[in-house]
Protein backbone atom coordinates (compact mmCIF):
# COMPACT_ATOMS: atom_id res chain seq x y z
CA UNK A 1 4.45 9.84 99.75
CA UNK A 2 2.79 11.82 102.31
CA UNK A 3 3.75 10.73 106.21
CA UNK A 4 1.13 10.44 108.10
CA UNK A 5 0.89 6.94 109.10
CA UNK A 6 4.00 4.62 109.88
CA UNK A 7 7.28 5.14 108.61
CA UNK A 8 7.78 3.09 105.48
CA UNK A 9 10.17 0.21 105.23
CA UNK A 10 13.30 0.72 103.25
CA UNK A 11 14.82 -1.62 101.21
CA UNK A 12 18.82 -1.44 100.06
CA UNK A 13 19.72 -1.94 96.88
CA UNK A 14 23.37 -3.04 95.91
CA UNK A 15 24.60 -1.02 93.18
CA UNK A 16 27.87 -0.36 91.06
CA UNK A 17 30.12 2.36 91.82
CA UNK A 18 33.45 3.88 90.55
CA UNK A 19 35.37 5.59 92.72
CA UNK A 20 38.87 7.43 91.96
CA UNK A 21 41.65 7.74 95.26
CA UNK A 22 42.82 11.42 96.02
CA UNK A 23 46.68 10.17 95.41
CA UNK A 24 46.97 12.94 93.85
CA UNK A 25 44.20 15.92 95.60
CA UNK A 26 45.51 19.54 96.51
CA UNK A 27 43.13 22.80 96.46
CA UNK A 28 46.13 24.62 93.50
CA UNK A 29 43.57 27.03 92.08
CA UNK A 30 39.61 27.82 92.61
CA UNK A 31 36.93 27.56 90.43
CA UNK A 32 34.29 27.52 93.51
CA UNK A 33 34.08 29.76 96.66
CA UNK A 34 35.01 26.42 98.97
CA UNK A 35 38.53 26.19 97.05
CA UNK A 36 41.10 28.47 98.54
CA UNK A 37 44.82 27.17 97.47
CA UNK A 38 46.35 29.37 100.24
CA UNK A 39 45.07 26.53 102.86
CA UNK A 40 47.14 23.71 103.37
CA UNK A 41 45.80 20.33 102.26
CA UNK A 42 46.67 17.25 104.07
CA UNK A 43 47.11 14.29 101.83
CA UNK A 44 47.22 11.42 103.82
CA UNK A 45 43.94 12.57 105.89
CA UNK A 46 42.12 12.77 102.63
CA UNK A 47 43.39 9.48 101.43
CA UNK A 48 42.09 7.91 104.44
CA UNK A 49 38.71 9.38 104.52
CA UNK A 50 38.35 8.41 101.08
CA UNK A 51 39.24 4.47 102.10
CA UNK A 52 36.82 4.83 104.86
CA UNK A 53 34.13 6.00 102.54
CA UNK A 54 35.41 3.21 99.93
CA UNK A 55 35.20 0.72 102.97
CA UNK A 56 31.79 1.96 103.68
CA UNK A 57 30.46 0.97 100.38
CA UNK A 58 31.93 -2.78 100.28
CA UNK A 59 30.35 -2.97 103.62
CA UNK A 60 26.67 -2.37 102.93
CA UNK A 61 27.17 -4.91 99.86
CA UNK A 62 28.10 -2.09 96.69
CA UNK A 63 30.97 -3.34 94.23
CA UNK A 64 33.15 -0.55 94.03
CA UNK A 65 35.37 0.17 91.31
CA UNK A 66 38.69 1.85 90.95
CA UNK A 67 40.07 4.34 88.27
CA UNK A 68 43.70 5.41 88.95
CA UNK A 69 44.37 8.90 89.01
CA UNK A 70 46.60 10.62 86.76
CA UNK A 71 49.00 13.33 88.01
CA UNK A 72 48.33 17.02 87.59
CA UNK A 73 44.54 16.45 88.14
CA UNK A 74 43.96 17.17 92.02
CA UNK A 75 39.94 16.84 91.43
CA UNK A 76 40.24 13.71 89.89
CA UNK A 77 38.72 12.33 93.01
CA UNK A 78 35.58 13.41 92.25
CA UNK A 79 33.93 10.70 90.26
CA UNK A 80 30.78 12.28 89.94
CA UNK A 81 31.49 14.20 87.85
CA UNK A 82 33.71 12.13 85.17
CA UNK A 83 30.20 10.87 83.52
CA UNK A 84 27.06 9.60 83.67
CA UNK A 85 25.87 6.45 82.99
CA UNK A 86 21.73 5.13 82.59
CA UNK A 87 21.13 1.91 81.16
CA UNK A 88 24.52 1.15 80.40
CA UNK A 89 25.34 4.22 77.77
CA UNK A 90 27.97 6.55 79.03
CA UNK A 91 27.31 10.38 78.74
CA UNK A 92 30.97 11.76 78.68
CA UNK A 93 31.82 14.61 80.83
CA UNK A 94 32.72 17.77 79.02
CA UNK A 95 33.89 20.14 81.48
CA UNK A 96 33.81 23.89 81.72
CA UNK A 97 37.20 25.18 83.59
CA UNK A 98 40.39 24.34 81.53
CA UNK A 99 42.14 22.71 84.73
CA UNK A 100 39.67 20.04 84.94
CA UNK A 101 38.86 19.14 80.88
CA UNK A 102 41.55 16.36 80.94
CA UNK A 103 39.39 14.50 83.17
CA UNK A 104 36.53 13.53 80.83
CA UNK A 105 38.39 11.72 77.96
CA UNK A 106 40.21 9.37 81.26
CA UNK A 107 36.59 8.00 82.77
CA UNK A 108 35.10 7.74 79.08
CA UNK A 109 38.51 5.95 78.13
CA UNK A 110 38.09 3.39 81.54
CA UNK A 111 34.35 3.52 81.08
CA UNK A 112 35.16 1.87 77.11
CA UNK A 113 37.24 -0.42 78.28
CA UNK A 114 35.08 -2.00 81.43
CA UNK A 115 32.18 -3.42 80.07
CA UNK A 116 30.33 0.42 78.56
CA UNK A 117 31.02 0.24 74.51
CA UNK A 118 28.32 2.80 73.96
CA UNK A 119 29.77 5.85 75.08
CA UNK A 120 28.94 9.26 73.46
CA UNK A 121 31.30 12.66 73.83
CA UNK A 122 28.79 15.41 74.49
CA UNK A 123 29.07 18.62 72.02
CA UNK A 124 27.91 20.82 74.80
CA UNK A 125 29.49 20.92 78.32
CA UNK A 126 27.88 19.08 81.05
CA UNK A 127 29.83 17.86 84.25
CA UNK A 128 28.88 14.75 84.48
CA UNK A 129 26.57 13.07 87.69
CA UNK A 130 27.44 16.66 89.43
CA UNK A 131 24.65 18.01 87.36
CA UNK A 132 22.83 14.81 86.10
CA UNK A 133 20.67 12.97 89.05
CA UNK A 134 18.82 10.11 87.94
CA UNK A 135 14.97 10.04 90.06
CA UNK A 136 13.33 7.07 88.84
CA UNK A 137 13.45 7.39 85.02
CA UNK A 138 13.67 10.96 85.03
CA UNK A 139 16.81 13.36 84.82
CA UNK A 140 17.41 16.26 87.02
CA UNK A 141 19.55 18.42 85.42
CA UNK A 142 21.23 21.31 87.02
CA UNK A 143 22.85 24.59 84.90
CA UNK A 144 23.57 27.64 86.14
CA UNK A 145 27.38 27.47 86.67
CA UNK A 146 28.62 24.54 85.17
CA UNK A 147 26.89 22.55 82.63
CA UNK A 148 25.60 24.50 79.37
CA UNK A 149 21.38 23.96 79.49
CA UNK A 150 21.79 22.85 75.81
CA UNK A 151 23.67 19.80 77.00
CA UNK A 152 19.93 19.04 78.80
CA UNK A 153 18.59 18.29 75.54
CA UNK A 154 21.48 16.61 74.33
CA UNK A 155 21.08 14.07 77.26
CA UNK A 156 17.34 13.73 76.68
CA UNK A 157 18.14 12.16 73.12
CA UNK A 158 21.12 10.37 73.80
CA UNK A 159 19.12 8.16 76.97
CA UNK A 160 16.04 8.49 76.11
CA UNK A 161 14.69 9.45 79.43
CA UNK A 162 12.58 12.73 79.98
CA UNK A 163 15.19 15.33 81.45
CA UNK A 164 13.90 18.20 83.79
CA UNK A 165 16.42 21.65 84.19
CA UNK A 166 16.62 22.90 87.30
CA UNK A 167 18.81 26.37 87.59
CA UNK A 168 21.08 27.00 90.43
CA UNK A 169 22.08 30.23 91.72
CA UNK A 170 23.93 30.10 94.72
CA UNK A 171 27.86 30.26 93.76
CA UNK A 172 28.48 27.86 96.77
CA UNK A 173 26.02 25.27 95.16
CA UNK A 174 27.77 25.40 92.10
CA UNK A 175 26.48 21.65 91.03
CA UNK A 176 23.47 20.02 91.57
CA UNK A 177 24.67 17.20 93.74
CA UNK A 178 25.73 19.90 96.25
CA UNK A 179 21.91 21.27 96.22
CA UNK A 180 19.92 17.68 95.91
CA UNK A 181 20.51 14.21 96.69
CA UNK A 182 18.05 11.43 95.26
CA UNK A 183 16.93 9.26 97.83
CA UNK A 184 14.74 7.13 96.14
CA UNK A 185 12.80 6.63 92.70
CA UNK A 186 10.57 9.50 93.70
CA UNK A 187 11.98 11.16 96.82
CA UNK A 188 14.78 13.90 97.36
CA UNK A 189 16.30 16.04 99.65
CA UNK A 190 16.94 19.72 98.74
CA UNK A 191 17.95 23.50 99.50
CA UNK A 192 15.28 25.67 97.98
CA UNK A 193 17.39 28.74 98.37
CA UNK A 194 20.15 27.37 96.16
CA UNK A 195 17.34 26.97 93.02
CA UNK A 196 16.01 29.91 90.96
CA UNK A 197 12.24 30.41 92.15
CA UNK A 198 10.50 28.61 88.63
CA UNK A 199 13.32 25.61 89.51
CA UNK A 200 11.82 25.83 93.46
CA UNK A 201 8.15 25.50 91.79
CA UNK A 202 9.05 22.81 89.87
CA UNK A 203 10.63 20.87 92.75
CA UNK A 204 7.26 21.28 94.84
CA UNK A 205 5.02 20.53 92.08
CA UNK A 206 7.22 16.75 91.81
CA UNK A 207 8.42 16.66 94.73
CA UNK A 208 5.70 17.92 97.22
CA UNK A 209 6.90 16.24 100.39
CA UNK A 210 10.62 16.29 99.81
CA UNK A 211 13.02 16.86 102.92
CA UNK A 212 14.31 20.59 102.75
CA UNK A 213 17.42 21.67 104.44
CA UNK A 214 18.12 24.40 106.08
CA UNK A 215 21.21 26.67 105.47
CA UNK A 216 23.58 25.12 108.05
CA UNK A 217 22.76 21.61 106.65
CA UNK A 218 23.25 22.64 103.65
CA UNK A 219 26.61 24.89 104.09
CA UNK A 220 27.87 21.47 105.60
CA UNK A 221 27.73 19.86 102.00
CA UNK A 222 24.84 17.41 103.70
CA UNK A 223 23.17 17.23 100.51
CA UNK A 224 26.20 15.60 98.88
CA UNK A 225 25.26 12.50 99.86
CA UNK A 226 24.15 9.24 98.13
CA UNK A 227 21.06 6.96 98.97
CA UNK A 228 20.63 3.10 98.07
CA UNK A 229 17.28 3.44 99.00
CA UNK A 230 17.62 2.74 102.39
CA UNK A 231 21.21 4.01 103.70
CA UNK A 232 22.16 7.46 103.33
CA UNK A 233 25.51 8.26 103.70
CA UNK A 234 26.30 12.11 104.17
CA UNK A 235 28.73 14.48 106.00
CA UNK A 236 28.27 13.88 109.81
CA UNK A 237 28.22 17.20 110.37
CA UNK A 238 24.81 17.39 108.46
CA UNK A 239 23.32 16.21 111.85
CA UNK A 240 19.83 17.92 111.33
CA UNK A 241 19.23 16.49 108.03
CA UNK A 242 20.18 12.88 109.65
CA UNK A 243 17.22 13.22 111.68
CA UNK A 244 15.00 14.19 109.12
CA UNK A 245 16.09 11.21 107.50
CA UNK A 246 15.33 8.77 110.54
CA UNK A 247 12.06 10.15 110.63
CA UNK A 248 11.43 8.84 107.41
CA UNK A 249 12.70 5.67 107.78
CA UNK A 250 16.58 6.11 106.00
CA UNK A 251 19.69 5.13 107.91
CA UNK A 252 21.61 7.68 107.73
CA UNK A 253 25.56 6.97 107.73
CA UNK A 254 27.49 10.12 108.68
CA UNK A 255 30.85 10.14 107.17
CA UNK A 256 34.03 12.84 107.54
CA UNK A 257 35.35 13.67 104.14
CA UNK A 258 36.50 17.35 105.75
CA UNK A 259 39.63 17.64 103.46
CA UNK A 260 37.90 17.19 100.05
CA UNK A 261 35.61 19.22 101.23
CA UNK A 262 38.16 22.17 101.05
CA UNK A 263 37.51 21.64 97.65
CA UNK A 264 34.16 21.78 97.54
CA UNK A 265 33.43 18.08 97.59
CA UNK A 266 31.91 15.06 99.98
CA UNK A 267 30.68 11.56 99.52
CA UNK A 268 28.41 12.29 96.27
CA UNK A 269 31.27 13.96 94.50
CA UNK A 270 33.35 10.56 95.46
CA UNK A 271 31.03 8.45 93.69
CA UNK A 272 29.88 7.73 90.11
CA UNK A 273 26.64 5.16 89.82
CA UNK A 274 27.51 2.93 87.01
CA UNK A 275 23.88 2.13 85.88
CA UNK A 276 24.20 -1.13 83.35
CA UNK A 277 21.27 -2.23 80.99
C-alpha cells in the first residue's frame, strides 16, 4: 500500500508457535561467518533471553509450544528452521551441513505426534521456515546457500501454493529469514544487497513499497524478526528499522537475543509458525 495518507491501523493476530530452549546451545563448529567456536558462549544468558522472548509471545496472546532439545545439537534452538508448516501439512526440514541433519527427523517426529499427521520428508534439501516465508498465500523461497532450488518446486506441489525463488548472495545472509521478514499478507521488510539483482527486481515488482534496510540494520540481524501483523518483534539493536516500522503503523518490540546471535540467529530463527488447516 502506498503511504501517503494516514498510517493504517494494525490488527494482531494470535498465532501458534513452537519454540525449542537453548539447554543445550554452544557455537562448536561454523557453517556461517557469525559462528566462531573460539568465542565463549554463555549458557545461562542465552537461556534467559530465550524465556524472555518465550515470555514475550504468551504476552501478546500467541500459544507457544515446546520441543525438548536433544543433546549434541547446539542449533536446535532454532525452530525455524526444523520445518514448515501451511495449512496444517508439515514440509520436513532436510538440512545441508552434516552437524545439523539430525534435527529434521526430531520436529517432523513432534510435529506427527501434536496434532500434524500429514507430514512429507522432502527429497531435496530445504531448511525449513529459514528459507520458506509464507506472504499471504504465496511462498518466498530463498537458495543460494542452503536450501537446493529444486526443493522450490517440491514445496509448490506438496502445498499447493504458488512458490517464488529468491537467490541470496551475501555469505552473512545465508537464509532468507536473515534477509526478509513478512510483516503482513502483502508487506515485507528487506536488504536488497543480500539478493541477486533478478531476486531484487522481483522484490520491487511485488513488493514496490516494502521497508529496505540499510547495512547496519541489517548486520544487526533486524530482519530476523517476526510480525503478527501488528507487533514486530526484532533485535533492539535494529533501532533504525524500528522507526521505519512506527512510521507505518507496527509496534515494534526490540528484544536482546545477543548470544544466539553468535550463531547467527535472533527471534525469527527462535520461532516456527505452526499454520493449521
Amino acid at each position: 500500500m502506498h503511504r501517503t495518507g494516514s498510517v493504517p491501523s494494525r490488527t494482531a493476530v494470535p498465532r501458534r508457535l513452537l519454540m525449542c530452549p537453548p539447554r543445550h546451545f554452544d557455537v562448536t563448529y561454523s557453517i556461517n561467518p557469525w559462528m566462531e567456536p573460539a568465542k565463549p558462549v554463555d549458557g545461562g544468558l542465552a537461556l534467559a533471553q530465550w524465556e524472555r522472548l518465550r515470555a514475550l509471545y504468551r504476552e501478546l496472546g500467541h500459544t507457544v509450544e515446546v520441543v525438548e532439545p536433544a543433546g549434541g545439537l547446539p542449533d536446535m534452538v532454532f525452530a525455524a528452521n526444523g520445518a514448515t508448516v501451511i495449512d496444517g501439512k508439515v514440509l520436513g526440514a532436510r538440512f545441508r551441513h552434516e552437524e545439523r541433519t539430525a534435527e529434521g527427523p526430531l520436529y517432523l517426529s513432534w510435529l506427527r505426534a501434536h496434532g500434524f499427521p500429514e507430514a512429507y520428508w522432502p527429497e531435496h534439501v530445504n531448511e525449513g521456515e529459514g528459507d520458506y516465508l509464507l506472504a499471504g498465500r504465496r511462498l518466498l523461497a530463498g537458495t543460494g546457500f542452503r536450501t537446493d532450488p529444486r526443493s522450490h518446486a517440491e514445496a509448490q506441489e506438496f502445498f499447493g501454493v504458488p512458490v517464488t525463488g529468491l537467490t541470496l548472495v551475501d555469505p552473512r545472509f545465508y537464509h532468507l529469514d536473515t534477509a526478509l521478514a513478512v510483516l503482513s499478507d502483502d508487506e515485507i521488510m528487506y536488504y536488497p544487497e543480500a539478493f541477486t539483482p533478478g531476486s531484487r527486481a522481483v522484490l520491487r515488482e511485488l513488493f514496490p513499497d516494502a521497508l529496505t534496510a540499510t547495512a547496519e540494520g541489517a548486520a544487526v540481524f533486524g530482519l530476523n524478526a517476526f510480525s503478527d501483523g501488528r507487533h514486530v518483534l526484532l533485535p533492539e539493536a535494529a533501532t533504525g528499522l524500528a522507526a521505519g516500522l512506527r512510521e507505518r503503523g507496527f509496534e515494534p518490540i526490540g528484544v536482546d537475543l545477543t548470544e544466539l546471535l553468535k550463531a547467527g540467529g535472533s527471534v525469527k530463527c527462535c520461532t516456527l509458525e505452526l499454520r493449521e488447516g
